[in-house]
N, C-alpha and C. Protein backbone atom coordinates (compact mmCIF):
# COMPACT_ATOMS: atom_id res chain seq x y z
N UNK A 1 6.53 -0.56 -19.98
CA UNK A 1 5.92 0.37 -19.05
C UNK A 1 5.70 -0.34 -17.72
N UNK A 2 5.79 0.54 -16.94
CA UNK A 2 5.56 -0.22 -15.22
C UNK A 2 4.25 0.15 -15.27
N UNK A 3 3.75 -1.05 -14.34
CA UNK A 3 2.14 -1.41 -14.23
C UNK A 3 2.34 -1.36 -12.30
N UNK A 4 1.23 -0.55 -11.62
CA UNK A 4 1.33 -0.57 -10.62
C UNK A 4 -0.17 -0.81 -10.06
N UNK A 5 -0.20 -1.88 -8.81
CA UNK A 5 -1.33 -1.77 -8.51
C UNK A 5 -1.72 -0.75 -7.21
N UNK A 6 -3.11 -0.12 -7.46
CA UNK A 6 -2.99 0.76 -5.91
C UNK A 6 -4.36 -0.37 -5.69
N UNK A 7 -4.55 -0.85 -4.45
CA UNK A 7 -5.62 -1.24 -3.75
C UNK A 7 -6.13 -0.95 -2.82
N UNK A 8 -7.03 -0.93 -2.52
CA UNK A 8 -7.82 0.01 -0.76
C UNK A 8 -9.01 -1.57 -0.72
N UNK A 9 -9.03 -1.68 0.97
CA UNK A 9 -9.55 -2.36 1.69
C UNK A 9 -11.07 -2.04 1.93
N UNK A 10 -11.67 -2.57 2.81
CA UNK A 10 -13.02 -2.32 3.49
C UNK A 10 -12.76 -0.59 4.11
N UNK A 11 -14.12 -0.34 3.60
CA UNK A 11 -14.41 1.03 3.88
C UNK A 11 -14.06 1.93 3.38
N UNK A 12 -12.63 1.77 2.75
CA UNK A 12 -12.05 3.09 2.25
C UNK A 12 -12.74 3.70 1.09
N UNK A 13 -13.19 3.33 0.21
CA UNK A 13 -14.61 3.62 -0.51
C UNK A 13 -15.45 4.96 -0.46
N UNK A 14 -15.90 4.87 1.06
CA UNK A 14 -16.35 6.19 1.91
C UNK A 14 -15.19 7.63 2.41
N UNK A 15 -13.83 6.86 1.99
CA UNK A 15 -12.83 8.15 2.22
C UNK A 15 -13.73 9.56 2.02
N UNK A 16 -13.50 10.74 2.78
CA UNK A 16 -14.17 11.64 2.85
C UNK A 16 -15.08 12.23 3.36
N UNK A 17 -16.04 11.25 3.79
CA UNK A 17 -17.42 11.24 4.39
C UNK A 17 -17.31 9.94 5.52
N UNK A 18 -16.34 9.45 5.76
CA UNK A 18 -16.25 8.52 6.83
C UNK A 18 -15.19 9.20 7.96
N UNK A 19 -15.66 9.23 8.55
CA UNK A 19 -14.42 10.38 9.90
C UNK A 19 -13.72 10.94 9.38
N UNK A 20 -14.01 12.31 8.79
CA UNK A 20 -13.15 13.03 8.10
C UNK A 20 -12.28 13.52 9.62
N UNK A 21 -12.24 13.57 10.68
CA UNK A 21 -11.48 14.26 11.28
C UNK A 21 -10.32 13.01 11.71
N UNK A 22 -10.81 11.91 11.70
CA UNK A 22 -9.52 10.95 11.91
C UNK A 22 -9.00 10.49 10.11
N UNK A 23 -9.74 10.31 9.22
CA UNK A 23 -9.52 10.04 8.05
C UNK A 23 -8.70 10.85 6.63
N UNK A 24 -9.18 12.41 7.23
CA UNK A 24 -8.70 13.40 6.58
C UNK A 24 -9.98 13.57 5.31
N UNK A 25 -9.87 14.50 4.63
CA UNK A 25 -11.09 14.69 3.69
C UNK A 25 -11.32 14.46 2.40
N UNK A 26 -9.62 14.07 1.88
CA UNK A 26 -9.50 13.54 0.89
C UNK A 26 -10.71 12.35 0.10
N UNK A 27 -11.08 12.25 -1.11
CA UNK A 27 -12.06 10.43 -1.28
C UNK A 27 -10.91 10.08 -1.82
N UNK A 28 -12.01 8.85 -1.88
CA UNK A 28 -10.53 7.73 -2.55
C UNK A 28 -10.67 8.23 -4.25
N UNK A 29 -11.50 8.58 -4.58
CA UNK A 29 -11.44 9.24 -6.37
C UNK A 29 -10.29 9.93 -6.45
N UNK A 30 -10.19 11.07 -4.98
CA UNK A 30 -9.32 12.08 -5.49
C UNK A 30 -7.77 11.46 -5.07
N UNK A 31 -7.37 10.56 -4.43
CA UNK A 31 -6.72 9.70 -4.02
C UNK A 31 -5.97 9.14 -5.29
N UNK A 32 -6.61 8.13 -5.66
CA UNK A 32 -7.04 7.63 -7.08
C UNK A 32 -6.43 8.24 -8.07
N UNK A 33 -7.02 9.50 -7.99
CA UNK A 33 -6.82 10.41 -9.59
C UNK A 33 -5.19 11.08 -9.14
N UNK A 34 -4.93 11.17 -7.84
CA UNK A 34 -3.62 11.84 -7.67
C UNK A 34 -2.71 10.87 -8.21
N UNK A 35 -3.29 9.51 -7.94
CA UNK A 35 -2.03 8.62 -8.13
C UNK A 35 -1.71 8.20 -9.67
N UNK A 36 -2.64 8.00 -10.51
CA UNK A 36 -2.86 8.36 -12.11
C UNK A 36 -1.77 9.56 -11.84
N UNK A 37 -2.38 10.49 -11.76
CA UNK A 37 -1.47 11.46 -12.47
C UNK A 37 -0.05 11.63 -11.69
N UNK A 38 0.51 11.12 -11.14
CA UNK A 38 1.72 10.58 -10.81
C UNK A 38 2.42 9.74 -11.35
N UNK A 39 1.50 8.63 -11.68
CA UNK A 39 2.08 7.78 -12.78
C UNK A 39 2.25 7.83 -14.29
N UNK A 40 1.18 9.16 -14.56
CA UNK A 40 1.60 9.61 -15.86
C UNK A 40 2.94 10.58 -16.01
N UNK A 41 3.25 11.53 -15.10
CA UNK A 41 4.53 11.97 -15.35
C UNK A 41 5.64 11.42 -15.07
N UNK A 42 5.62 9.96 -14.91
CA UNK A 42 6.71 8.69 -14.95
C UNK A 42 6.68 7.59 -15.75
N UNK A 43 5.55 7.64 -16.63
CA UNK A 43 5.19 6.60 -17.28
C UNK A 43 5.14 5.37 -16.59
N UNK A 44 4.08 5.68 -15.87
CA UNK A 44 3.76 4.45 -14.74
C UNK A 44 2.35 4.39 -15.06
N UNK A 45 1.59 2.93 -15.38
CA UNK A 45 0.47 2.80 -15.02
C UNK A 45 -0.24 2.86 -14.21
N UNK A 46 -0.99 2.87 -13.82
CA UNK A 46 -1.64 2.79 -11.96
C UNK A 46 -2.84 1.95 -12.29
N UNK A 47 -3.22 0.73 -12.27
CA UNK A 47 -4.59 0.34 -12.04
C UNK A 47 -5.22 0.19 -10.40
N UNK A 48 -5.78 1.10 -10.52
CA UNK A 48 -6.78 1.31 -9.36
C UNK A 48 -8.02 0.17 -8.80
N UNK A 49 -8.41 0.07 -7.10
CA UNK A 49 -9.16 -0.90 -7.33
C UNK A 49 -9.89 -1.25 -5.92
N UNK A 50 -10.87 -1.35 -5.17
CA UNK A 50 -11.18 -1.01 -4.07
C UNK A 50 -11.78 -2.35 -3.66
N UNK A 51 -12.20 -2.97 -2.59
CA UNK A 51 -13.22 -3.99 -2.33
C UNK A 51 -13.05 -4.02 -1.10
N UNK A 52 -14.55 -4.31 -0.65
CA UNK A 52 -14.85 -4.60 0.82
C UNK A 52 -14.54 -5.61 1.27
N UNK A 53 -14.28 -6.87 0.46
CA UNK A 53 -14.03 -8.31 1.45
C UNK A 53 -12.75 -8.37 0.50
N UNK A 54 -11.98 -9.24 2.05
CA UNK A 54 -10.84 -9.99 1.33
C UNK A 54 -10.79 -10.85 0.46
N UNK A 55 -11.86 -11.37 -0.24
CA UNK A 55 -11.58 -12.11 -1.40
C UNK A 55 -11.44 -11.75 -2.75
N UNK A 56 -11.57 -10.71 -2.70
CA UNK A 56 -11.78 -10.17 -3.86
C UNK A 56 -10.87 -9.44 -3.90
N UNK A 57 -10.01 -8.69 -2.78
CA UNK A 57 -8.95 -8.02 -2.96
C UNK A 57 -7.47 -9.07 -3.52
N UNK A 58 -7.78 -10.12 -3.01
CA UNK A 58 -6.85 -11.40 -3.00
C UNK A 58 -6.82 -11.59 -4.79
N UNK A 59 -8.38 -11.98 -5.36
CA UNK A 59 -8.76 -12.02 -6.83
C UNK A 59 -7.54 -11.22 -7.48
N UNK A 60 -7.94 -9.44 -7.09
CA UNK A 60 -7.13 -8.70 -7.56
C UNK A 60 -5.62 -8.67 -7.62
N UNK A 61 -5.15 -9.56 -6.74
CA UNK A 61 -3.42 -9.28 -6.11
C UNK A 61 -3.30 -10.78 -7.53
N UNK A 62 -3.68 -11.80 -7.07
CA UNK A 62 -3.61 -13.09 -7.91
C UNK A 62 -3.78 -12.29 -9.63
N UNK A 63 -4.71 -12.10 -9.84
CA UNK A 63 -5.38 -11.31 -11.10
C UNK A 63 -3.66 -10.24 -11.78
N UNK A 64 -2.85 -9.86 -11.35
CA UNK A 64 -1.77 -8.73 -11.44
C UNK A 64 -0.82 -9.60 -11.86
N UNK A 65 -0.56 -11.20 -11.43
CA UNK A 65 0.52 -11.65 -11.48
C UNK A 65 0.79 -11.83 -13.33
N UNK A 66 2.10 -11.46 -13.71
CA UNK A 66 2.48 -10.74 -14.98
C UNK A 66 1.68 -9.82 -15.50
N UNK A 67 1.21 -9.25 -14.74
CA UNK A 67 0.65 -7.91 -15.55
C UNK A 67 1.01 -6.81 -14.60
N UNK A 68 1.14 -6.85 -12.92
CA UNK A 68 2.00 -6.15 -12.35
C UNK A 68 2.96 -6.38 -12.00
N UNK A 69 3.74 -5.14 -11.75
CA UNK A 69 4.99 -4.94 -11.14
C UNK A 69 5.98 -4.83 -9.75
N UNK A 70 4.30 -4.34 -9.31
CA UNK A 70 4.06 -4.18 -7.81
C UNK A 70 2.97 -3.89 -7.67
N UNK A 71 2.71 -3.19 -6.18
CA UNK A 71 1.40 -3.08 -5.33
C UNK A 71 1.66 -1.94 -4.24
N UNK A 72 0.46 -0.65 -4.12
CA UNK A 72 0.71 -0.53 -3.20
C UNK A 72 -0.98 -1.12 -2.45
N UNK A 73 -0.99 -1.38 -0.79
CA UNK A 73 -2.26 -1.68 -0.73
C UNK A 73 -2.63 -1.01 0.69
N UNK A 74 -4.10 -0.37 0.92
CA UNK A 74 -4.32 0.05 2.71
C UNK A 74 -5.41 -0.92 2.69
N UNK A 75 -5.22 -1.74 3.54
CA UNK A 75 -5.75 -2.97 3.35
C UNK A 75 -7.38 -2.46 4.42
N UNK A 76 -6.78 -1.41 4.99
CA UNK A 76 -8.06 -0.99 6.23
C UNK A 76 -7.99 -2.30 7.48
N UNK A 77 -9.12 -2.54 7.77
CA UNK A 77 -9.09 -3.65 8.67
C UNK A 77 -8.68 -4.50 8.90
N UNK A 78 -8.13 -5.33 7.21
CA UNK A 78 -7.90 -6.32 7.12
C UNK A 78 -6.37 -6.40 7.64
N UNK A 79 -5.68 -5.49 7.72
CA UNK A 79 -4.70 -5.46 8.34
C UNK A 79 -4.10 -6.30 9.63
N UNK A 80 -5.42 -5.99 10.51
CA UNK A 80 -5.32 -6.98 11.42
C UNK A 80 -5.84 -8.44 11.53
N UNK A 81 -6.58 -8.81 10.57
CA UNK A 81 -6.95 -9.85 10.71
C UNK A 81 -6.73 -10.45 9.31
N UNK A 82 -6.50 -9.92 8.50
CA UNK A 82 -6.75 -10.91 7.01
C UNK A 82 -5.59 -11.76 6.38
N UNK A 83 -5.85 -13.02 7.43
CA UNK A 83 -4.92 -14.11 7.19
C UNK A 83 -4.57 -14.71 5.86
N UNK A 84 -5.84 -14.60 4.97
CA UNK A 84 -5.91 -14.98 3.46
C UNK A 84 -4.82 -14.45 3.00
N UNK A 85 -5.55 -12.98 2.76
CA UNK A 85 -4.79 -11.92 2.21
C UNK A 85 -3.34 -11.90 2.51
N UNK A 86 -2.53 -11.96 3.50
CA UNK A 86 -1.33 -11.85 4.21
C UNK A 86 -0.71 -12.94 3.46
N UNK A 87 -1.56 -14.30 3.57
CA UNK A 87 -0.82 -15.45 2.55
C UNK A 87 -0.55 -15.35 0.75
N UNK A 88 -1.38 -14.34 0.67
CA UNK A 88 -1.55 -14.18 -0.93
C UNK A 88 -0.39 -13.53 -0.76
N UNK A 89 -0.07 -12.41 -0.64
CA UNK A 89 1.03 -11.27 -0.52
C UNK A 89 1.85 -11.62 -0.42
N UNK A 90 2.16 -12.81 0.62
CA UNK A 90 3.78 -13.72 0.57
C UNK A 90 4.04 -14.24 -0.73
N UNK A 91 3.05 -14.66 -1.33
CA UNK A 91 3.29 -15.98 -2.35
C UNK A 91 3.58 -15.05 -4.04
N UNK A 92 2.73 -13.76 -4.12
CA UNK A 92 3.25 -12.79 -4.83
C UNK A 92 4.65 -12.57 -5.48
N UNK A 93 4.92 -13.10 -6.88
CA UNK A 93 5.90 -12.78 -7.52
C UNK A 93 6.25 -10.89 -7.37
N UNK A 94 5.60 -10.15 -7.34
CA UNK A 94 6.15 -8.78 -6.98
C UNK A 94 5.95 -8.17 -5.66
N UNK A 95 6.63 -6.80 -5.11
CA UNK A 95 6.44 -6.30 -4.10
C UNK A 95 4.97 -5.75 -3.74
N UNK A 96 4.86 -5.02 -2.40
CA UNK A 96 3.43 -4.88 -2.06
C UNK A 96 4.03 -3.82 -0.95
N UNK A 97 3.68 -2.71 -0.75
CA UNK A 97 4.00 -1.51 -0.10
C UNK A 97 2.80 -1.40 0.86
N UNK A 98 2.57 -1.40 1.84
CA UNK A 98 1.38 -1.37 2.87
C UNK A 98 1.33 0.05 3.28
N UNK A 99 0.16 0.98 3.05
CA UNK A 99 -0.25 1.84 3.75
C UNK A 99 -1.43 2.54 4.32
N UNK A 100 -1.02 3.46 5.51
CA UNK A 100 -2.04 3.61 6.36
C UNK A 100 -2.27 4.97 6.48
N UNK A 101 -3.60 5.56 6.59
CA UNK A 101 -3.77 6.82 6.75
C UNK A 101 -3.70 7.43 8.08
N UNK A 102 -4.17 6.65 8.92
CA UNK A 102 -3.69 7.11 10.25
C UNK A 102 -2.88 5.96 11.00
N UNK A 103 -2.42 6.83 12.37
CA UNK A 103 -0.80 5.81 13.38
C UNK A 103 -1.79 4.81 13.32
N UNK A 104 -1.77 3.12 13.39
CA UNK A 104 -2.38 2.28 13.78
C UNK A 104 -2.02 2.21 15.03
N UNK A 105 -0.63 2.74 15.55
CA UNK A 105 -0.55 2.10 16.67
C UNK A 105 -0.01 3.45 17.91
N UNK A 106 -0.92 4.40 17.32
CA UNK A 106 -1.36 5.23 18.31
C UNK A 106 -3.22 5.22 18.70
N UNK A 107 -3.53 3.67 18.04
CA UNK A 107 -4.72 4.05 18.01
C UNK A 107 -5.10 2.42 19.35
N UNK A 108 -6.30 2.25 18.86
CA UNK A 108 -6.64 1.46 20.42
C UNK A 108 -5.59 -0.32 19.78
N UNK A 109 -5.42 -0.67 20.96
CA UNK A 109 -4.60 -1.81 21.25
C UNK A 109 -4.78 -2.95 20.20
N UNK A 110 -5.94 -3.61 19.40
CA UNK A 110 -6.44 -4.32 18.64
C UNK A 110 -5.28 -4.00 17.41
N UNK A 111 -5.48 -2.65 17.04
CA UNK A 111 -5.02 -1.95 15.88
C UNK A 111 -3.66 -2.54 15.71
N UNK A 112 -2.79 -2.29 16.90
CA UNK A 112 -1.41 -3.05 16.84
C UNK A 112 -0.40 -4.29 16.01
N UNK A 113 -1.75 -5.03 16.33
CA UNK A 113 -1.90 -6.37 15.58
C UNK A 113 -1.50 -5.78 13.87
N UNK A 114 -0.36 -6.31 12.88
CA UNK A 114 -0.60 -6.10 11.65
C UNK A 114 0.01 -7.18 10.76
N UNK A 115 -1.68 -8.25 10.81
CA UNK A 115 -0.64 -10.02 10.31
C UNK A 115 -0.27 -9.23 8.74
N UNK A 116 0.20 -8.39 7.84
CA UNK A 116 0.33 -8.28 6.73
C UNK A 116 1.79 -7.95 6.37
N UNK A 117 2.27 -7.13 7.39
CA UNK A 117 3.20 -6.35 8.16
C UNK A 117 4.85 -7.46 7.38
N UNK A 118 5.18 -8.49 7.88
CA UNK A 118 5.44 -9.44 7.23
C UNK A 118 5.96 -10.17 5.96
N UNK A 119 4.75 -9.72 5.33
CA UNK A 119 4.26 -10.36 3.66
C UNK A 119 4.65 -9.11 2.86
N UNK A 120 4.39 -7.63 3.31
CA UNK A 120 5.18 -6.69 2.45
C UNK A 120 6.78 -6.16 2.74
N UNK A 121 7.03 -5.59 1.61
CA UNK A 121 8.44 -4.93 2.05
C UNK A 121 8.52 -3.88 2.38
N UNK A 122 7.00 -3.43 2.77
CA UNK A 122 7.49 -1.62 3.65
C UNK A 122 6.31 -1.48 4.18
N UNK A 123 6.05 -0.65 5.00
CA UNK A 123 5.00 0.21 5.40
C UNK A 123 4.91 1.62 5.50
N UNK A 124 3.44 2.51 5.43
CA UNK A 124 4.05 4.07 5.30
C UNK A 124 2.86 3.97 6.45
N UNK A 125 2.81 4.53 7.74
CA UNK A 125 1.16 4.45 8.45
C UNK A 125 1.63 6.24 9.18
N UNK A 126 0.24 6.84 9.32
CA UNK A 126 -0.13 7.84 9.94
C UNK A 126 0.24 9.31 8.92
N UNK A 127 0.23 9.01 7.99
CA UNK A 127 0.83 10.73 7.17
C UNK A 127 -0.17 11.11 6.40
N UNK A 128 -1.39 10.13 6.08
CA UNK A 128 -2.58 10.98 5.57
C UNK A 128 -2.37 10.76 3.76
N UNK A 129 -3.40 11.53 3.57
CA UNK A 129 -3.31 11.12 1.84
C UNK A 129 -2.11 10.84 1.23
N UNK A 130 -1.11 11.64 1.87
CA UNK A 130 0.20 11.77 1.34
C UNK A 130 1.44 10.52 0.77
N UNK A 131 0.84 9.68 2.08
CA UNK A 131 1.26 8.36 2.31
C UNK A 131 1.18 7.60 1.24
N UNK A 132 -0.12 7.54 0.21
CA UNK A 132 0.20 6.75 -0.67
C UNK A 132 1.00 7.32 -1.56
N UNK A 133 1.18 8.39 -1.77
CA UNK A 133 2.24 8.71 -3.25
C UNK A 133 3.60 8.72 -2.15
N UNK A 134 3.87 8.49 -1.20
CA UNK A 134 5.31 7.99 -0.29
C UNK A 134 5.51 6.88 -0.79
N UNK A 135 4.11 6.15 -1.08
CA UNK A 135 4.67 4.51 -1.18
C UNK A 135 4.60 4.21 -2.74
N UNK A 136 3.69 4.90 -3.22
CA UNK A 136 4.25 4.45 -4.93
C UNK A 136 5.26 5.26 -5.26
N UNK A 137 6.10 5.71 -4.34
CA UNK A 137 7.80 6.75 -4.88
C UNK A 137 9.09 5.70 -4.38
N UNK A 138 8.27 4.90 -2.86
CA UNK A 138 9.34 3.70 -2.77
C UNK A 138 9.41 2.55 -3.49
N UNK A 139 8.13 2.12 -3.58
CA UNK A 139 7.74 1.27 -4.54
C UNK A 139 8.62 1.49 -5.67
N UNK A 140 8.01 2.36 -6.77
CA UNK A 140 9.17 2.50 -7.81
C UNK A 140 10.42 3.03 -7.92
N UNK A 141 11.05 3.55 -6.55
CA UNK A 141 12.51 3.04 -6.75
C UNK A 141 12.84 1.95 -6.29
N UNK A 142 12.30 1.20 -5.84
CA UNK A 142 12.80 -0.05 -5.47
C UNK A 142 12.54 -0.80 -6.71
N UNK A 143 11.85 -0.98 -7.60
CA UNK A 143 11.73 -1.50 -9.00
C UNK A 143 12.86 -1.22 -9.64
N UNK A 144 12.90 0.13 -9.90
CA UNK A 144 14.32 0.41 -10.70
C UNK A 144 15.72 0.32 -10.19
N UNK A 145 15.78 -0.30 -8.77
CA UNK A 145 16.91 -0.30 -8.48
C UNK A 145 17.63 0.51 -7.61
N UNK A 146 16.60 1.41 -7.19
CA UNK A 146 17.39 2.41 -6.80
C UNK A 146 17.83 2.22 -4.95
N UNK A 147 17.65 3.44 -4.13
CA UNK A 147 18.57 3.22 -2.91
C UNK A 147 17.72 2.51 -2.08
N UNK A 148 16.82 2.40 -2.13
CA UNK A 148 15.71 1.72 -1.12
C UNK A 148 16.00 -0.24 -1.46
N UNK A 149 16.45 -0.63 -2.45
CA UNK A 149 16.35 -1.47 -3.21
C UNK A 149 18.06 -2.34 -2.40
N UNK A 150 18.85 -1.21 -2.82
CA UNK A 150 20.07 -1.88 -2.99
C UNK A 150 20.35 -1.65 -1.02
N UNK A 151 19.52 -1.42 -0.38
CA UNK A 151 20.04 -0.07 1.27
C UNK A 151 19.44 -1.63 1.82
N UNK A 152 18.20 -2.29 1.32
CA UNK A 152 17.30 -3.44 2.47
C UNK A 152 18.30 -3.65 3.28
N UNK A 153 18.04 -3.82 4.83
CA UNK A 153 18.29 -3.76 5.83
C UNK A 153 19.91 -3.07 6.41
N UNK A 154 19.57 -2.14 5.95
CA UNK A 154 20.98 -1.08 6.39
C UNK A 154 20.59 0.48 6.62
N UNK A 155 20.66 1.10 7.40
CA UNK A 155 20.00 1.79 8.01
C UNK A 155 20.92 3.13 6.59
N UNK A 156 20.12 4.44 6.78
CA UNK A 156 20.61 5.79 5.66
C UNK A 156 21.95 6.04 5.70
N UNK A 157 22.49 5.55 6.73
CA UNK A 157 24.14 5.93 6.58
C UNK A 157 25.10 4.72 5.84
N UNK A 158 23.87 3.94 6.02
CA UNK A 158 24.76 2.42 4.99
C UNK A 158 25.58 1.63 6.06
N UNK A 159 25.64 0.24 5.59
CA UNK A 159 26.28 -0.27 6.51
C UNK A 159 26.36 -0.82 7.83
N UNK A 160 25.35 -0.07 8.85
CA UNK A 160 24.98 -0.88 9.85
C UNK A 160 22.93 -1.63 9.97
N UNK A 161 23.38 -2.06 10.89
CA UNK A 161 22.03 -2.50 11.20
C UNK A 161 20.50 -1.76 11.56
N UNK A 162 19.43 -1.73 10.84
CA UNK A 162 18.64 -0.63 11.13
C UNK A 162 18.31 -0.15 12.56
């Protein structure tokens, strides 16, 4: 069975009741529970898992190695700054799918910055709850092989440069 990790950063916790008008209204429970039941009609595990500081999200990524498969993670803030974290993610025997609920980089100039950006093999930013079941659908075709997997760096028509 595929074991997948979903992780959320600082703050996301409050999904719902934290700027629902930039955040959307979704919580992270219902977040959470969408992605469970996504992974049950694929026979995908999902262990779920939230923390405010990067060390503990790091615990968690270290903590997966042979027991996951991958990762997806919205790291929140740490995005821009969490140098730890960014090093853990490189050193990661499996993939790590980065996503964001809103544009980071329609947002103020700081945001831009994304040391993580890098260390994963994709990003999904600005599409809202939706985004994470985008990224546990690339995520696991890229596990199994499929076009996302075999396409790395060749743009949908195949063959040239993205």
């Amino acid at each position: 069975m595929t074991r997948l990790g979903l992780a959320n950063g600082p703050n996301l916790g409050r999904l719902g009741q934290r700027e629902p008008a930039l955040y959307g209204t979704a919580t992270l429970a219902e977040i959470e529970a969408a992605a469970v039941e996504w992974g049950r009609e694929r026979g995908v595990a999902i262990e779920a898992f939230q923390a405010n500081g990067e060390g503990a999200l790091i615990d968690f990524f270290e903590a997966g190695v042979g027991r996951l498969d991958g990762a997806v993670l919205n790291p929140g803030a740490l995005a821009h700054y969490g140098w730890a974290l960014r090093d853990c993610i490189a050193a990661l025997p499996y993939p790590v799918v980065e996503v964001h609920l809103t544009n980071v980089f329609q947002r103020e100039p700081f945001r831009h910055r994304m040391v993580l950006a890098a260390a994963t093999v994709g990003q999904i930013t600005g599409l809202g709850a939706i985004g994470y079941q985008l990224a546990l659908e690339a995520l696991y075709a890229r596990l199994q092989g499929g076009a996302w997997a075999s396409q790395a760096g060749q743009n949908l028509q195949g063959g040239g440069q993205p």
